[in-house]
N, C-alpha and C. Protein backbone atom coordinates (compact mmCIF):
# COMPACT_ATOMS: atom_id res chain seq x y z
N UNK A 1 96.73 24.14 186.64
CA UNK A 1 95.84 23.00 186.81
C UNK A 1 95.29 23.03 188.24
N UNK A 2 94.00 22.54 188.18
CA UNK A 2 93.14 22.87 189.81
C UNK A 2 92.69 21.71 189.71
N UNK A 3 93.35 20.69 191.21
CA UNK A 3 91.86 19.68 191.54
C UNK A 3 91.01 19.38 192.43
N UNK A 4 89.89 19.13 192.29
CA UNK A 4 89.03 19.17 192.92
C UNK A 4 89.27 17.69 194.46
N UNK A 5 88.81 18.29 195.39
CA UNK A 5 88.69 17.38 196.62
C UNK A 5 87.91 17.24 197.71
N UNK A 6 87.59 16.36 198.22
CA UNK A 6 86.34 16.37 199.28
C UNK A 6 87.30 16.25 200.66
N UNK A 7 86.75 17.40 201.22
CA UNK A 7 87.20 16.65 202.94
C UNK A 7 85.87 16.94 203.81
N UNK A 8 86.28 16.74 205.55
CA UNK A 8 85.44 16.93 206.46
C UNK A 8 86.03 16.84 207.53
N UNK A 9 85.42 17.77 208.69
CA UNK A 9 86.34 16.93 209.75
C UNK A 9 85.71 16.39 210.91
N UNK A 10 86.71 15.59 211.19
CA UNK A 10 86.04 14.39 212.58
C UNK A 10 86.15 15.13 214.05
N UNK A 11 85.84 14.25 214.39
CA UNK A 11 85.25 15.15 215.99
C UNK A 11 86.66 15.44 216.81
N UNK A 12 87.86 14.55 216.38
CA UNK A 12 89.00 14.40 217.42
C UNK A 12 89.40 16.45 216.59
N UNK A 13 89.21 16.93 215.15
CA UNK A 13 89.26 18.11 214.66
C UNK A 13 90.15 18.05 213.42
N UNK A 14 90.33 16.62 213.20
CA UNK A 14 91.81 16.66 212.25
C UNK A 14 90.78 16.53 211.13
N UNK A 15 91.21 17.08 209.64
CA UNK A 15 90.33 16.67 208.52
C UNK A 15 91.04 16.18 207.88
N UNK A 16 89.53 15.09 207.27
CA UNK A 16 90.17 14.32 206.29
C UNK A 16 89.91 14.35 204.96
N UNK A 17 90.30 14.21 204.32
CA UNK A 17 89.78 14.36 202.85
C UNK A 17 90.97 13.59 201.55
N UNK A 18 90.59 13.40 200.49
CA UNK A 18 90.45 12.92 199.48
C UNK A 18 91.02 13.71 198.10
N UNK A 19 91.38 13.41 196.90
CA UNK A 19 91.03 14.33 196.10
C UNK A 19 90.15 13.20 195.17
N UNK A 20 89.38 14.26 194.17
CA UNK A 20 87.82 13.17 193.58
C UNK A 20 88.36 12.39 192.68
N UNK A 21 89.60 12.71 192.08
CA UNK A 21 90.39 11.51 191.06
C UNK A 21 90.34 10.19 191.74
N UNK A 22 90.87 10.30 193.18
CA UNK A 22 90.88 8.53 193.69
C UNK A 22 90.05 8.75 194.84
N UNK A 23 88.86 8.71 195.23
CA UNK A 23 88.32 8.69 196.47
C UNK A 23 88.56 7.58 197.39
N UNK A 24 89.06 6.47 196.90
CA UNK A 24 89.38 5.52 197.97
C UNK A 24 91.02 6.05 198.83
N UNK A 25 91.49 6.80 198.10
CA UNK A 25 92.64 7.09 198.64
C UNK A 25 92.73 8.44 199.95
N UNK A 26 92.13 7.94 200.97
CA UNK A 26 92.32 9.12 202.10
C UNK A 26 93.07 9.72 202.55
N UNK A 27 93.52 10.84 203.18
CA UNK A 27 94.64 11.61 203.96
C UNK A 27 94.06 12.09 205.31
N UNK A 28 94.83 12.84 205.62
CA UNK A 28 94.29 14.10 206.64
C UNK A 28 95.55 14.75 207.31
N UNK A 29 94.66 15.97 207.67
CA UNK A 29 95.89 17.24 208.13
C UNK A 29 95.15 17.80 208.95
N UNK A 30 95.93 18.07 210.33
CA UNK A 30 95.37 19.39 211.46
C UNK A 30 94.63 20.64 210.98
N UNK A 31 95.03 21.17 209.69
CA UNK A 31 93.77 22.11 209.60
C UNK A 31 94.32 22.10 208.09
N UNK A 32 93.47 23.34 207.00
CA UNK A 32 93.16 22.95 205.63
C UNK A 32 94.96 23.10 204.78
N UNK A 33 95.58 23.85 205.25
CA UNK A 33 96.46 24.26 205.22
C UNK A 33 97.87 22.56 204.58
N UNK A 34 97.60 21.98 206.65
CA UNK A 34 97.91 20.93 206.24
C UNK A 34 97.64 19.49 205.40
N UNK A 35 96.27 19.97 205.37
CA UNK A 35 95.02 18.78 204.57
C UNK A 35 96.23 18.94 203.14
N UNK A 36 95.59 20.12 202.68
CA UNK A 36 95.89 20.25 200.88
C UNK A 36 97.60 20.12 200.92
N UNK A 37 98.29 20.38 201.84
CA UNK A 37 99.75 19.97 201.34
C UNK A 37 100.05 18.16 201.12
N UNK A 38 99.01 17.79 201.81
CA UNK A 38 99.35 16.13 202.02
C UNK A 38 98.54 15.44 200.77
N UNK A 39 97.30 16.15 200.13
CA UNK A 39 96.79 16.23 198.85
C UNK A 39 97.95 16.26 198.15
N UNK A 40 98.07 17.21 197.91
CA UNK A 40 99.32 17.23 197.23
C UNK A 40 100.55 16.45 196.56
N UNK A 41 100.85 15.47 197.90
CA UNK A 41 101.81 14.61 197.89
C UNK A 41 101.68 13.72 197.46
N UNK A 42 100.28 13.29 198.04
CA UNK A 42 99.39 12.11 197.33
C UNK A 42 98.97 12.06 195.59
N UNK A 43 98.72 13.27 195.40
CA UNK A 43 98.83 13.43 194.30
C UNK A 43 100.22 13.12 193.47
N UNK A 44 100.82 13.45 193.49
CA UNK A 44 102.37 13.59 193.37
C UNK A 44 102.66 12.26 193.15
N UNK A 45 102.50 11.30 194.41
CA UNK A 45 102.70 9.91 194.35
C UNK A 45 101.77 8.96 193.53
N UNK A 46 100.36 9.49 193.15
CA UNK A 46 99.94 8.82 192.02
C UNK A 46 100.06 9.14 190.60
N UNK A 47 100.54 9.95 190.39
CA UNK A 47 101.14 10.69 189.00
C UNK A 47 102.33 9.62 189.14
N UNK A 48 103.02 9.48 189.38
CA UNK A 48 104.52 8.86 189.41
C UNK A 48 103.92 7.43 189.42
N UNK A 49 103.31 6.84 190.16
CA UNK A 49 102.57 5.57 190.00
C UNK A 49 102.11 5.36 188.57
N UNK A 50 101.15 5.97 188.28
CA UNK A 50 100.44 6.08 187.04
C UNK A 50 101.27 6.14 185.64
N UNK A 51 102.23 7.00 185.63
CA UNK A 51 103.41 6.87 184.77
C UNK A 51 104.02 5.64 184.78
N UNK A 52 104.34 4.85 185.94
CA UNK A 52 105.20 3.55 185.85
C UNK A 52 104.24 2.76 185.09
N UNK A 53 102.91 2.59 185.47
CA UNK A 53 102.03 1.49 185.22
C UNK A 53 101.78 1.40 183.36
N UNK A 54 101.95 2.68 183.52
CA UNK A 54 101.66 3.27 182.18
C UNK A 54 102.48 2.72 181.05
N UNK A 55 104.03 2.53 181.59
CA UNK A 55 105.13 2.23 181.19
C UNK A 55 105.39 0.44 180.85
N UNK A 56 104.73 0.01 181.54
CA UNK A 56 105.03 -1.52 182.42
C UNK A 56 103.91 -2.17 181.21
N UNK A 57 104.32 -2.96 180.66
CA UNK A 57 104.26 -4.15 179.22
C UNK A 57 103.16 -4.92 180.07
N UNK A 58 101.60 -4.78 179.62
CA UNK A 58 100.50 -5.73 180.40
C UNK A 58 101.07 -6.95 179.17
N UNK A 59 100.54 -8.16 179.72
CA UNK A 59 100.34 -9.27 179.24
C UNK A 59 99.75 -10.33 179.81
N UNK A 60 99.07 -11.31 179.08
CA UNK A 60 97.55 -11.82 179.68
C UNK A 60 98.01 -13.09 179.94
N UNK A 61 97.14 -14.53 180.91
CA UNK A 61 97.56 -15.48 180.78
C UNK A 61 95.95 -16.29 180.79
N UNK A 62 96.48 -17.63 181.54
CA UNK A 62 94.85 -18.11 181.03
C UNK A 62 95.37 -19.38 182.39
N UNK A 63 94.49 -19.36 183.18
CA UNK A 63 94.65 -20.31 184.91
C UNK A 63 93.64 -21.38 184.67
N UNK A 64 94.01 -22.55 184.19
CA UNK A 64 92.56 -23.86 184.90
C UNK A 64 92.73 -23.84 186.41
N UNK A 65 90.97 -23.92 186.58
CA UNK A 65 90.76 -23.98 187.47
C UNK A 65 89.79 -25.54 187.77
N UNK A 66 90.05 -26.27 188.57
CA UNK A 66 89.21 -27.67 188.94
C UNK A 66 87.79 -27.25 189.50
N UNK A 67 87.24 -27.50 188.67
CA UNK A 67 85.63 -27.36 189.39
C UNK A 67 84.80 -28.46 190.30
């Protein structure tokens, strides 16, 4: 399995990047090496997230609100 990710890097030289599944979710690593291992992790930690949520019984309610 291959995923796809956006980075770039900032002027201080560290890059940052993303993978395109969650783009709000940022990282960064001293060079690409360290970028994609921290991808990685992140990844890792939303797989395991995603499984719990996955797991976890939704159920709805209903709030008055005073207008």
């Amino acid at each position: 399995m291959e995923l796809d990710y956006t980075y770039w890097e900032e002027k201080d030289g560290w890059l940052i990047g993303y993978l395109n599944l969650w783009p709000s979710h940022w990282t960064q690593g001293k060079g690409i090496a360290e970028l994609e291992e921290m991808l990685l992790d992140l990844y890792e930690f939303y797989k395991e997230e995603q499984a719990r949520e996955e797991a976890t019984e939704k159920k709805q309610g209903r709030l008055k609100v005073a207008v």
